[in-house]
Protein backbone atom coordinates (compact mmCIF):
# COMPACT_ATOMS: atom_id res chain seq x y z
CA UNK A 1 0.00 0.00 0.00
CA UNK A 2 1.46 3.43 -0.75
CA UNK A 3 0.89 6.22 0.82
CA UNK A 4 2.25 9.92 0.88
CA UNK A 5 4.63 12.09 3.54
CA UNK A 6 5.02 15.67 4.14
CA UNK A 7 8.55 16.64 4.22
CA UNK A 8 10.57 20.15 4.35
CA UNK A 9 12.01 21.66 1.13
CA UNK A 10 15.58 21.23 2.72
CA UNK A 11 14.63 17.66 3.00
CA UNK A 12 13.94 16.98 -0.55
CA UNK A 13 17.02 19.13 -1.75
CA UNK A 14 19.26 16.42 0.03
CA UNK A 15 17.21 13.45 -1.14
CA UNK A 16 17.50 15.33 -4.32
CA UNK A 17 21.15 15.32 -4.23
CA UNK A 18 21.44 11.70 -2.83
CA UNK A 19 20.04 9.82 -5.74
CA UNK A 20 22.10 7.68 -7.81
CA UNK A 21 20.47 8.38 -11.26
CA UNK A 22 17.76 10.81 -11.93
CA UNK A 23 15.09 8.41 -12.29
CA UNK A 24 15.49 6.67 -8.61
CA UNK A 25 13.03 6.72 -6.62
CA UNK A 26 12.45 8.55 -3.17
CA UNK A 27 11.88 5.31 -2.01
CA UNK A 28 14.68 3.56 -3.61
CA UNK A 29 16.94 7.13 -1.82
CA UNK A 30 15.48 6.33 1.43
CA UNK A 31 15.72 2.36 1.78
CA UNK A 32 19.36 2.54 0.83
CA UNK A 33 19.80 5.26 3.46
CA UNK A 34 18.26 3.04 5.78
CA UNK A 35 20.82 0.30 4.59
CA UNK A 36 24.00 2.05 4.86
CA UNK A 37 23.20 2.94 8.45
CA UNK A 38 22.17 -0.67 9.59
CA UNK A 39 25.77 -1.78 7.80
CA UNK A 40 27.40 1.02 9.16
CA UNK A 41 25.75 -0.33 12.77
CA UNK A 42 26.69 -3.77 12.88
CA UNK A 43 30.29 -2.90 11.48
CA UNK A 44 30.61 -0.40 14.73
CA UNK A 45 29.53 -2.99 16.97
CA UNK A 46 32.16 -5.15 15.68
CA UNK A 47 34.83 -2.96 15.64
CA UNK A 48 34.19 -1.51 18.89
CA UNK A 49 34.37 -5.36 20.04
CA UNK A 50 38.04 -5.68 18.30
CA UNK A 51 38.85 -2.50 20.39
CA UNK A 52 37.69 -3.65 23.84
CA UNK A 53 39.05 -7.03 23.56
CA UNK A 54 43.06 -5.72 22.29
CA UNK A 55 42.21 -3.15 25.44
CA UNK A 56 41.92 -5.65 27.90
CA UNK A 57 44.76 -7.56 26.54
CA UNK A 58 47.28 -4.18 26.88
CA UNK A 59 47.29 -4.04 22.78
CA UNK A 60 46.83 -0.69 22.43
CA UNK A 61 49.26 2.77 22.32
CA UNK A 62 48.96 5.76 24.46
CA UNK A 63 49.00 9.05 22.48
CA UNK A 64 52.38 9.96 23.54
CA UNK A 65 54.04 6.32 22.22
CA UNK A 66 52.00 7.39 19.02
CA UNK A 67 53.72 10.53 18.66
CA UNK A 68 57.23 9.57 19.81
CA UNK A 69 56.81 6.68 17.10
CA UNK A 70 55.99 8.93 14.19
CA UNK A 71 58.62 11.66 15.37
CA UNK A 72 56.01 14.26 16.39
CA UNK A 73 56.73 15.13 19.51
C-alpha cells in the first residue's frame, strides 16, 4: 500500500542530491539510506568489540608512544 509524507524543502534538496540516477526513486533514496546505516551499525559494533578485547589484553598505544613513534613530539 502506498501512501504519501510531508517533508521540508531542505529535505527533498538532500534526497535530491542523494540519488544515484535521476530516475530513482524517493523510495529507492530512502531504503538505501536506511541500509547504509544498519551496515554502518553492525560494522561499529564489531569494531568496537576488536577494540575492547586488544584493550583488555594491553594491545593498544597511548598518544604519547603514538607521537614519539611517528617523530612528532
Amino acid at each position: 500500500m502506498a501512501t504519501t509524507i510531508q517533508i521540508s524543502e531542505d529535505l527533498h534538496t538532500e534526497l535530491i542530491k542523494r540519488k544515484l540516477f535521476e530516475r530513482e526513486s524517493y523510495e529507492e533514496v530512502i531504503w538505501d539510506l536506511i541500509e547504509d546505516n544498519l551496515e554502518l551499525n553492525a560494522e561499529t559494533k564489531k569494531e568496537l568489540e576488536e577494540s575492547r578485547a586488544d584493550a583488555k589484553i594491553g594491545k593498544t598505544s597511548s598518544l604519547e608512544q603514538i607521537k614519539m613513534k611517528y617523530g612528532l613530539k
